[in-house]
N, C-alpha and C. Protein backbone atom coordinates (compact mmCIF):
# COMPACT_ATOMS: atom_id res chain seq x y z
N UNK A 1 14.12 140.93 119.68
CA UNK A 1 14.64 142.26 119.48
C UNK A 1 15.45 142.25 118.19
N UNK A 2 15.20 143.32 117.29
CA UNK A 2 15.74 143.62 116.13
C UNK A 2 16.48 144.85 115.76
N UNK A 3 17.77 145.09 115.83
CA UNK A 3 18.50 146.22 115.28
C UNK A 3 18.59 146.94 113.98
N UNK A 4 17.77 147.75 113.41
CA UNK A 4 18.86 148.36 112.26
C UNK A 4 19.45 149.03 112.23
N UNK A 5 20.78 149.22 111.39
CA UNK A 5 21.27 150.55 111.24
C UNK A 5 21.46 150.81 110.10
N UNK A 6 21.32 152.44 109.81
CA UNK A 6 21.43 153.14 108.70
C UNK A 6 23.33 153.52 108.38
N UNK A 7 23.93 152.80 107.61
CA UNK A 7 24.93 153.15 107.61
C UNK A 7 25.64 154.38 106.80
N UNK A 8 23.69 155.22 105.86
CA UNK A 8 24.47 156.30 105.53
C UNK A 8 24.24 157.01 106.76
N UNK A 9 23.45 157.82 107.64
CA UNK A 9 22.80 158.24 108.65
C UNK A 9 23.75 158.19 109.67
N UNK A 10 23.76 156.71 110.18
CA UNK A 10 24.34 156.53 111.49
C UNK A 10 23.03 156.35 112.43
N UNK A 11 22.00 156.64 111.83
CA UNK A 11 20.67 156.49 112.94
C UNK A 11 20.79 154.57 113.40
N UNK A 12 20.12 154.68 114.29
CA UNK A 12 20.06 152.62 114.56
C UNK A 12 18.34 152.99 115.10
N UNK A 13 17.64 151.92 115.22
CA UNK A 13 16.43 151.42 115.40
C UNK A 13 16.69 150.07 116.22
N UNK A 14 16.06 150.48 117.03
CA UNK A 14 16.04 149.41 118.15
C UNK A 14 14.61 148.64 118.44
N UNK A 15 13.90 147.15 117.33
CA UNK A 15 12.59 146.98 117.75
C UNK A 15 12.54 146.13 118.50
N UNK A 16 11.89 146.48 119.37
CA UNK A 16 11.35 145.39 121.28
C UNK A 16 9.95 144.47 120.71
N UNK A 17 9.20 145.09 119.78
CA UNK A 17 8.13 144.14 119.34
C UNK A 17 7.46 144.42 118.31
N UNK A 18 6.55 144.12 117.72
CA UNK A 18 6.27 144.06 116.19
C UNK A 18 4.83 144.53 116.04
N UNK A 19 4.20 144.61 117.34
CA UNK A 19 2.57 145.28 117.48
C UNK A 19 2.67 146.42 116.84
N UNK A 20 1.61 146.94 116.46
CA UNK A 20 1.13 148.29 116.06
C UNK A 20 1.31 149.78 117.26
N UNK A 21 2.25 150.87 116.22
CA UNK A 21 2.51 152.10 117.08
C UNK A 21 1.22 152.27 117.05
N UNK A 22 1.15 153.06 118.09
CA UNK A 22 0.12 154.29 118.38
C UNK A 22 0.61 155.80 118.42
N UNK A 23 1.42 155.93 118.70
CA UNK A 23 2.10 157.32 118.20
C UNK A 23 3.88 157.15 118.55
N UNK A 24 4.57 157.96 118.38
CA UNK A 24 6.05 158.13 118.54
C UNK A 24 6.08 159.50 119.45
N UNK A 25 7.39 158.98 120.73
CA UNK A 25 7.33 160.68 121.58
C UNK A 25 9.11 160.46 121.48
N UNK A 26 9.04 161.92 120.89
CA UNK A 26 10.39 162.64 121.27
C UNK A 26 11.31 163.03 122.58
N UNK A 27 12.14 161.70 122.72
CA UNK A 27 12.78 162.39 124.14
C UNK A 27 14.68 163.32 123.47
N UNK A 28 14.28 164.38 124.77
CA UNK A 28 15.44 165.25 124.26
C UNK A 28 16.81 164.53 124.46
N UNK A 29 17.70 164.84 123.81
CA UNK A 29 19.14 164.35 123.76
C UNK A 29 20.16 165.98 123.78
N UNK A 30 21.38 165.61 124.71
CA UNK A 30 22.10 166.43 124.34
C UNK A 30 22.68 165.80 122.86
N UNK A 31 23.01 165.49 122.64
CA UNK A 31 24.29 165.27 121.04
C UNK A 31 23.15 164.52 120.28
N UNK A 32 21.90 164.56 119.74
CA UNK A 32 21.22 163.87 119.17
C UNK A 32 19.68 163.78 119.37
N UNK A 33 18.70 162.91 118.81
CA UNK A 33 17.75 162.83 118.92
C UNK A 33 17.22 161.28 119.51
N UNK A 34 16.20 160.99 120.37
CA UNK A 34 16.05 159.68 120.59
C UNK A 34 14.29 159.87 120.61
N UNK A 35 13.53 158.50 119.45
CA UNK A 35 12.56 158.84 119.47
C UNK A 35 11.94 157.24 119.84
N UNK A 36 10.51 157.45 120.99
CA UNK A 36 10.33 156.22 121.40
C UNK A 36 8.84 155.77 120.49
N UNK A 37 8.89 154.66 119.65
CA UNK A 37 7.21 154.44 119.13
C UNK A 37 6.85 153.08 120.77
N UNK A 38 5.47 154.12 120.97
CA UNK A 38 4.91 153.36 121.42
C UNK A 38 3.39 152.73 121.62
N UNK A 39 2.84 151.93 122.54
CA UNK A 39 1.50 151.22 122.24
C UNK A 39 0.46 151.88 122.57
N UNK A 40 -1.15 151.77 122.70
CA UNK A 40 -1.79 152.48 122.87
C UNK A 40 -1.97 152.35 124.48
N UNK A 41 -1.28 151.55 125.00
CA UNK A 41 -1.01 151.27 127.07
C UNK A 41 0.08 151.92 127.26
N UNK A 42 0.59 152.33 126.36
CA UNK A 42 1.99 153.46 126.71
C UNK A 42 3.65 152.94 126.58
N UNK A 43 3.37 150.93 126.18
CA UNK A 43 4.40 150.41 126.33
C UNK A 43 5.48 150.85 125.18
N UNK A 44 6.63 150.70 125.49
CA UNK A 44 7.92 150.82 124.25
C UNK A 44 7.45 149.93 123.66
N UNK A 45 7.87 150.05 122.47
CA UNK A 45 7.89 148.92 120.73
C UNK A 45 8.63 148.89 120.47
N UNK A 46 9.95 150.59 120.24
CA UNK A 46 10.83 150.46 119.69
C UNK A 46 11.73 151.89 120.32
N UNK A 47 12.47 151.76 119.80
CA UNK A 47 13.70 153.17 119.97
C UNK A 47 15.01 153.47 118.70
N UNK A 48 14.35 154.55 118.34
CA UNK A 48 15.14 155.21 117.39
C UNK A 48 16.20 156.58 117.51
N UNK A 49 17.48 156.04 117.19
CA UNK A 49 18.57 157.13 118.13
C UNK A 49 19.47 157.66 116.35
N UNK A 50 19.10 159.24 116.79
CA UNK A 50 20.10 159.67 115.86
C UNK A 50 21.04 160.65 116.21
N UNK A 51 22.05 160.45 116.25
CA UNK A 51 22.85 161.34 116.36
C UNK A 51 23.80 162.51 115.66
N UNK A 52 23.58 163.60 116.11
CA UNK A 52 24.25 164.89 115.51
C UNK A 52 25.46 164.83 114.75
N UNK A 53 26.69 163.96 115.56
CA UNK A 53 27.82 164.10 115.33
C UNK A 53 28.42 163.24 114.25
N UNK A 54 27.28 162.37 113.82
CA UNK A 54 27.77 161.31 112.65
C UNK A 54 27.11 160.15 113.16
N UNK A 55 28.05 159.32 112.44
CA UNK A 55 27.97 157.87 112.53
C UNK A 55 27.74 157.48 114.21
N UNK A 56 26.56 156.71 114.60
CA UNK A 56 26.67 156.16 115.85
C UNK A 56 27.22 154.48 116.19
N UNK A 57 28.65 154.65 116.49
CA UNK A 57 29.32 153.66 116.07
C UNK A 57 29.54 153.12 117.41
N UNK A 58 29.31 152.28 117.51
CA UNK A 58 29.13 151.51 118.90
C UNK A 58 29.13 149.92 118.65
N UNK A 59 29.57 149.32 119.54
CA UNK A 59 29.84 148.17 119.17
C UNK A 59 28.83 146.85 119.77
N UNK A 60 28.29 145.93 119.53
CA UNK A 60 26.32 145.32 119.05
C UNK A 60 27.00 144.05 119.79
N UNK A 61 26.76 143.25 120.69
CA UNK A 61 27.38 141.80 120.72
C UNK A 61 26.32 141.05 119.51
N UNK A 62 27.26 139.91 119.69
CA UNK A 62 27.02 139.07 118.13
C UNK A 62 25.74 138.17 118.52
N UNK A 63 24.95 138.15 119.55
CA UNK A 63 23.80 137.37 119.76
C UNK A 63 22.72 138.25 119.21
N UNK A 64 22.77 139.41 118.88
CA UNK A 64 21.54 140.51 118.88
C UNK A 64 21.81 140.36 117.18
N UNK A 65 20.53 140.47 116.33
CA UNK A 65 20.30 140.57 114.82
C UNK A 65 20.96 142.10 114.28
N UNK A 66 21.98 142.52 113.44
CA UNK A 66 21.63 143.57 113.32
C UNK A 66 21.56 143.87 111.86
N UNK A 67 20.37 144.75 110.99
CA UNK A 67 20.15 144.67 109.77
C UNK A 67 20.60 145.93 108.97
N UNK A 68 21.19 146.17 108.40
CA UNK A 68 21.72 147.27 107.60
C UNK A 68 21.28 147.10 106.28
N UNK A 69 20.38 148.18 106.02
CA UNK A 69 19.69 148.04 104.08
C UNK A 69 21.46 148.29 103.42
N UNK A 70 21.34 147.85 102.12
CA UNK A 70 22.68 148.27 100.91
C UNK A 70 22.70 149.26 100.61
């Protein structure tokens, strides 16, 4: 599992595996958006969370990768 986050955004990306999407589905959020890419069997790959209110600042324990572009 691989984290990024966008630290202008505040969006994070959450990848579960590295196979090929087959499409991305929009699940509704109150305060934000959460979008799931997944396989052509329906499994999660990944999860992408953005939120309305800013920065999604939450705190990652230090065993999980997390990658922030410059």
């Amino acid at each position: 599992m691989k984290i990024t986050r966008d630290g202008q955004t505040g969006a994070m990306y959450i990848a579960i595996s590295e196979v090929d999407v087959a499409r991305t589905v929009e699940i509704e959020s109150i305060n934000g958006h959460i979008f799931a890419d997944v396989d052509d069997q329906g499994a999660v790959l990944g999860v992408e969370i953005i939120c309305r209110t800013g920065s999604l600042d939450i705190e990652i324990p230090e065993r999980i990768t997390v990658e922030q572009p410059a």
